[in-house]
C-alpha atoms as a PDB file:
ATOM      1  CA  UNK A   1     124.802 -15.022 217.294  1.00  0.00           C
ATOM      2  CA  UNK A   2     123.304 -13.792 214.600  1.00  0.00           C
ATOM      3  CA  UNK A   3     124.666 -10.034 213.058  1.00  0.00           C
ATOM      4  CA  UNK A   4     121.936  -8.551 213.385  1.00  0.00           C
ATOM      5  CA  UNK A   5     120.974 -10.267 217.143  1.00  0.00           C
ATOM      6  CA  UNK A   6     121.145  -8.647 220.066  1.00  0.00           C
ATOM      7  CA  UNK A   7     122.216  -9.788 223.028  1.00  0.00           C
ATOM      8  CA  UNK A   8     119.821 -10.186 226.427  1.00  0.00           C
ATOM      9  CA  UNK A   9     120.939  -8.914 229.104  1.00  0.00           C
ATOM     10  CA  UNK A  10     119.237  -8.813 232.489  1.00  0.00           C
ATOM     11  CA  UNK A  11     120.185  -5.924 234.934  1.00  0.00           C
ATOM     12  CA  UNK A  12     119.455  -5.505 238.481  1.00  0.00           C
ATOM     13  CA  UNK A  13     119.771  -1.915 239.776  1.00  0.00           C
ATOM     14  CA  UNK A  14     119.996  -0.263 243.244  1.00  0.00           C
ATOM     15  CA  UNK A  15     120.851   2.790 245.532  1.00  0.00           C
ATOM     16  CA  UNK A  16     121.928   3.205 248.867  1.00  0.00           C
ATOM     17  CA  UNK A  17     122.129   6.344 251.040  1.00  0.00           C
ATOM     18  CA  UNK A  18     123.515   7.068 254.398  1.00  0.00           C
ATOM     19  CA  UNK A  19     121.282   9.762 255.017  1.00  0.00           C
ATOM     20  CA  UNK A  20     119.325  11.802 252.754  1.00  0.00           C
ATOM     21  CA  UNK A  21     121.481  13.681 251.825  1.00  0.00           C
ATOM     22  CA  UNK A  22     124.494  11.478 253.105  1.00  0.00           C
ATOM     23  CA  UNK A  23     126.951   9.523 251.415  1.00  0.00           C
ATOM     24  CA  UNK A  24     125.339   7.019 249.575  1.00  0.00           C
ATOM     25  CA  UNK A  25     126.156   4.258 247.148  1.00  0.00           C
ATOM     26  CA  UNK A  26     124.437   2.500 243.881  1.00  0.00           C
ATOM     27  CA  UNK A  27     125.210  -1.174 242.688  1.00  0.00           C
ATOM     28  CA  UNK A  28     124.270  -3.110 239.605  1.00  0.00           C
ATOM     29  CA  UNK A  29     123.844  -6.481 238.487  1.00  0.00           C
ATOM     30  CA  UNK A  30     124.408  -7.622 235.145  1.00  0.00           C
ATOM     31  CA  UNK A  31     123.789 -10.881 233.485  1.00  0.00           C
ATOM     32  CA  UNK A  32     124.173 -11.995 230.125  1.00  0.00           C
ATOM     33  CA  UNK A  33     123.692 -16.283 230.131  1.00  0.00           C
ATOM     34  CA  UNK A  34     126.245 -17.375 232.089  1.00  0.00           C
ATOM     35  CA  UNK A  35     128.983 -14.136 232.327  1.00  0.00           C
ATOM     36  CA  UNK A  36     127.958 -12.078 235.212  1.00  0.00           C
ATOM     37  CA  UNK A  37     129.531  -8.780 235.894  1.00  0.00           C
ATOM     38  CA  UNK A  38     129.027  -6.557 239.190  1.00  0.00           C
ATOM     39  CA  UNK A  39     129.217  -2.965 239.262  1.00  0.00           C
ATOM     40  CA  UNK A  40     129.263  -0.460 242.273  1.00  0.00           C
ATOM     41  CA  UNK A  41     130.410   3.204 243.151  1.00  0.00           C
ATOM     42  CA  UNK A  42     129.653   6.256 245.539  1.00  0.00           C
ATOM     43  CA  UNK A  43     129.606   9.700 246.235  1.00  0.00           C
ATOM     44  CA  UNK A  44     130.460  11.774 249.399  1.00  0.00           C
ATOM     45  CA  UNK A  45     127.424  13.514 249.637  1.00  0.00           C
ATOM     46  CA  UNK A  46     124.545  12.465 247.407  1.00  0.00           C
ATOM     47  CA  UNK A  47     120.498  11.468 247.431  1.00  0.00           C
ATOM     48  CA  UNK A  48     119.133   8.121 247.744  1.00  0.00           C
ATOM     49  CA  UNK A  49     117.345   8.918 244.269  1.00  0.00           C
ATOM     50  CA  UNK A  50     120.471  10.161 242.519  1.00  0.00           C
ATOM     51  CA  UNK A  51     122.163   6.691 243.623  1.00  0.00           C
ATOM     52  CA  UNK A  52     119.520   4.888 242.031  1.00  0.00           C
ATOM     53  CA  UNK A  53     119.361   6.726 238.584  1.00  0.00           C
ATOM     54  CA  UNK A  54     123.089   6.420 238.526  1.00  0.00           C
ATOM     55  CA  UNK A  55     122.867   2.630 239.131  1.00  0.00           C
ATOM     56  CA  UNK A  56     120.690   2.003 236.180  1.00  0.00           C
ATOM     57  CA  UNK A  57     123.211   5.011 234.021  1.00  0.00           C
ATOM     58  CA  UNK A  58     126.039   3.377 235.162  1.00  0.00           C
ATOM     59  CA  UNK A  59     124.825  -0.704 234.020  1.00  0.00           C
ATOM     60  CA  UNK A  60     123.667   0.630 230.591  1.00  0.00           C
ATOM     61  CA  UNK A  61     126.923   2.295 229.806  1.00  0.00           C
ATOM     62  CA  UNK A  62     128.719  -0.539 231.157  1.00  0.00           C
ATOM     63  CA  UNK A  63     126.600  -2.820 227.895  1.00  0.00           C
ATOM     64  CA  UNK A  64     129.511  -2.128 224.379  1.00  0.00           C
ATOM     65  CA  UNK A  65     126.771  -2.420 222.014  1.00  0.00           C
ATOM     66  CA  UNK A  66     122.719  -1.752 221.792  1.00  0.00           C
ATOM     67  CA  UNK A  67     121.198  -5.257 223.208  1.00  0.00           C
ATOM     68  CA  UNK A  68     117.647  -6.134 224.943  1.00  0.00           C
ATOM     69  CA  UNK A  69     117.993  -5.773 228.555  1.00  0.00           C
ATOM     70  CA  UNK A  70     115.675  -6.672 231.177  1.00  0.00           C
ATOM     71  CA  UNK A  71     115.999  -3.887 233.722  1.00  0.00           C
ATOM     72  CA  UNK A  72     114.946  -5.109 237.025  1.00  0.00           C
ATOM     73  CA  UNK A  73     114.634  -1.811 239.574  1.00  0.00           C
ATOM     74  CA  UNK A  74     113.082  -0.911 242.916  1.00  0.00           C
ATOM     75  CA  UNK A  75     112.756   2.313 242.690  1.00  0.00           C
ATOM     76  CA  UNK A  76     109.580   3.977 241.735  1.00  0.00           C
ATOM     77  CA  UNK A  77     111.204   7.058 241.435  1.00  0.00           C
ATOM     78  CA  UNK A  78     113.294   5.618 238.408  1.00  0.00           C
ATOM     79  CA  UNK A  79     110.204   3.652 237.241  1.00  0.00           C
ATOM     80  CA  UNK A  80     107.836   6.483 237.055  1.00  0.00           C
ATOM     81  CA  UNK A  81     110.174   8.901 235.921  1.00  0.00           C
ATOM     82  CA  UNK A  82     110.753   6.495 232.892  1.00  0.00           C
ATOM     83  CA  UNK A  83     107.492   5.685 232.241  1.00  0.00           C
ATOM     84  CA  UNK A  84     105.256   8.747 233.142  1.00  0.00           C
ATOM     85  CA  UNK A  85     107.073  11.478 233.553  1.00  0.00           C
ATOM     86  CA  UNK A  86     109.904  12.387 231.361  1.00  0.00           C
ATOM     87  CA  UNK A  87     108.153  12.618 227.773  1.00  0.00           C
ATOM     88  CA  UNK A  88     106.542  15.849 229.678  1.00  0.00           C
ATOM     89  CA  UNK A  89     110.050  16.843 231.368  1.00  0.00           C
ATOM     90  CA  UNK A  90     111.475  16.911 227.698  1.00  0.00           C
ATOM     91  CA  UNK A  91     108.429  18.446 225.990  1.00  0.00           C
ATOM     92  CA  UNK A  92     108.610  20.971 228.985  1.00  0.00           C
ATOM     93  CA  UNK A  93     112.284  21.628 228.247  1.00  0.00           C
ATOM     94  CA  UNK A  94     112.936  19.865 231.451  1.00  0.00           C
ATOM     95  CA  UNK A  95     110.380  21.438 233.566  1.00  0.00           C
ATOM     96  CA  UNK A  96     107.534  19.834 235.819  1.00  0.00           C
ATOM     97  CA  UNK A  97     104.115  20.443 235.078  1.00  0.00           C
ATOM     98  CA  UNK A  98     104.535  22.896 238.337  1.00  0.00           C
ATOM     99  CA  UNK A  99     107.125  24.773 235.801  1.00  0.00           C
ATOM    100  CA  UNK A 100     109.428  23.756 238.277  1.00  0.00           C
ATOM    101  CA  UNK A 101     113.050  22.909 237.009  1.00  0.00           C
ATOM    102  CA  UNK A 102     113.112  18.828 237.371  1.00  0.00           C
ATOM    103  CA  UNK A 103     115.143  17.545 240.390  1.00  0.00           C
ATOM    104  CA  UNK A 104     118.307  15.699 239.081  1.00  0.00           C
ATOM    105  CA  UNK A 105     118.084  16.823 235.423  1.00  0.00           C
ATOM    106  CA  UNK A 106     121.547  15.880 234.509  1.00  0.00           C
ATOM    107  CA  UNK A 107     120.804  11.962 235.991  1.00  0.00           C
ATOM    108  CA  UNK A 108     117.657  11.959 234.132  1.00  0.00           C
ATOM    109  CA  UNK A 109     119.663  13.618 230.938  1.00  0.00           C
ATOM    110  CA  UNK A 110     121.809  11.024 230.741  1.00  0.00           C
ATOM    111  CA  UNK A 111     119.971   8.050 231.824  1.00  0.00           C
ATOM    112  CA  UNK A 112     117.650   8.875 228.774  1.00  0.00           C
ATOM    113  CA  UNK A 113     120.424   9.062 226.527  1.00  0.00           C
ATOM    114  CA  UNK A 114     121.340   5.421 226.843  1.00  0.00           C
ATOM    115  CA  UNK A 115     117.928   4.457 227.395  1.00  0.00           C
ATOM    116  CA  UNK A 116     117.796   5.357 223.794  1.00  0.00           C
ATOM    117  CA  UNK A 117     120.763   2.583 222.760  1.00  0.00           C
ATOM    118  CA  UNK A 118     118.847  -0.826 223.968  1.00  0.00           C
ATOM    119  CA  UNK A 119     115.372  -2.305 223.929  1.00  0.00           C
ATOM    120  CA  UNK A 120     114.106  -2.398 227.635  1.00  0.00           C
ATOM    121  CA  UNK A 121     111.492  -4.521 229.692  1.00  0.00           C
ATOM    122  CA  UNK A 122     111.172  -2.186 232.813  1.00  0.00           C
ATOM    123  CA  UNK A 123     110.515  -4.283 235.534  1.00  0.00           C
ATOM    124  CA  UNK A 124     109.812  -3.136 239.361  1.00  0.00           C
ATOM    125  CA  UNK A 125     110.909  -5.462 242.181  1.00  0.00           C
ATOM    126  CA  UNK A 126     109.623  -4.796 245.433  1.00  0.00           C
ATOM    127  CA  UNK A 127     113.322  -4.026 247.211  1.00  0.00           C
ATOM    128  CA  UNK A 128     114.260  -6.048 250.461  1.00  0.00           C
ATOM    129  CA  UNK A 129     111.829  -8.937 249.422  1.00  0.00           C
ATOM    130  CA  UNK A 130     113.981 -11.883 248.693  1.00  0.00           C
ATOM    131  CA  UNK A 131     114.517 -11.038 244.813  1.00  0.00           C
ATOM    132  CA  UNK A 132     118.456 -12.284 244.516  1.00  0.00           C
ATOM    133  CA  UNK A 133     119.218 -10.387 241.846  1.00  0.00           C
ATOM    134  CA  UNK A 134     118.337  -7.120 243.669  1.00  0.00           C
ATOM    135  CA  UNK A 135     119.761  -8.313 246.872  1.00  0.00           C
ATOM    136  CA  UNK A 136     123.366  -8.642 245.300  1.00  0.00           C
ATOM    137  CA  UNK A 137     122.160  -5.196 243.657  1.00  0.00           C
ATOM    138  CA  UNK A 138     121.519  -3.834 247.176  1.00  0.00           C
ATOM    139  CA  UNK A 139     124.863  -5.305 248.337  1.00  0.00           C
ATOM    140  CA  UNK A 140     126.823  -4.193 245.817  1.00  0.00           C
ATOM    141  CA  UNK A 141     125.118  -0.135 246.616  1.00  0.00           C
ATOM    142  CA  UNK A 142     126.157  -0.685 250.261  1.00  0.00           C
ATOM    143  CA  UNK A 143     130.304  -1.810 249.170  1.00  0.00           C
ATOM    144  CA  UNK A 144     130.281   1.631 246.937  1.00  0.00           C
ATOM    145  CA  UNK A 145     129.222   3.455 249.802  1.00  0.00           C
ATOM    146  CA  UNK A 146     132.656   6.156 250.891  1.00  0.00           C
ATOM    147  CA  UNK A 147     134.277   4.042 253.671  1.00  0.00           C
ATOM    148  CA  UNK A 148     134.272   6.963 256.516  1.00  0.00           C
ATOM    149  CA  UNK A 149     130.160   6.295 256.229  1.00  0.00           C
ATOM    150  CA  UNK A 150     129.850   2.836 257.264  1.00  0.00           C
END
């Protein structure tokens, strides 16, 4: 590779939730050629939409060094958050257009701050449709679920 290449990475992303609010899980998929690399956790008590912005947090920070990832997500929560709404959140000082405080602030913080590391495609799979990447995804959400929640 060259030194000044970076490396592609695809990245499948997903959240799980036993309940909303429940305990709840996120998993992600990461490939780069042929090295794969699965990542899951969980909370006790958690949102379906704070598993899924932690799934996609978790991957990036999981990459060693700023590459091009193609960020493959079913959540349009995540995918309009990145897209539409958080250049107003930020210009708002993290307020909604309702000058409400946004809803999982420190998630969206944070996933910002390594969105700001890589080059991403954002790409939106429709979840539960036969995509394999975000099937293992969705798997690997339901293993970080907490055990006494299965």
């Amino acid at each position: 590779m060259a030194v000044n290449e970076r490396e592609r990475v695809e990245i499948w992303t997903d959240g799980a939730c036993k309940g909303n609010p429940g305990p709840g899980g996120w998993g992600a998929l990461l490939v780069a050629g042929a090295r794969e690399k699965e990542l899951w956790g969980g909370e006790a008590t958690t949102t379906n939409n704070r598993m899924e912005l932690t799934a996609v947090i978790e991957a990036l920070r999981a990459l060693r060094r700023p590459c091009d990832v193609r960020l493959h997500v079913d959540s349009t929560y995540v995918m309009q958050g990145m897209k539409s709404w958080i250049a107003g959140w930020k210009r708002n000082g993290w307020r909604t257009s309702a000058k409400q405080p946004v809803k999982n602030a420190d998630l969206w913080r944070a996933l910002d701050e390594e969105v700001a590391r890589h080059t991403i495609e954002w790409i939106w799979v429709k979840g539960h449709a036969g995509d394999p990447g975000n099937e293992r995804a969705d798997q690997l959400a339901n293993r970080g679920v907490p055990t006494l929640a299965r």
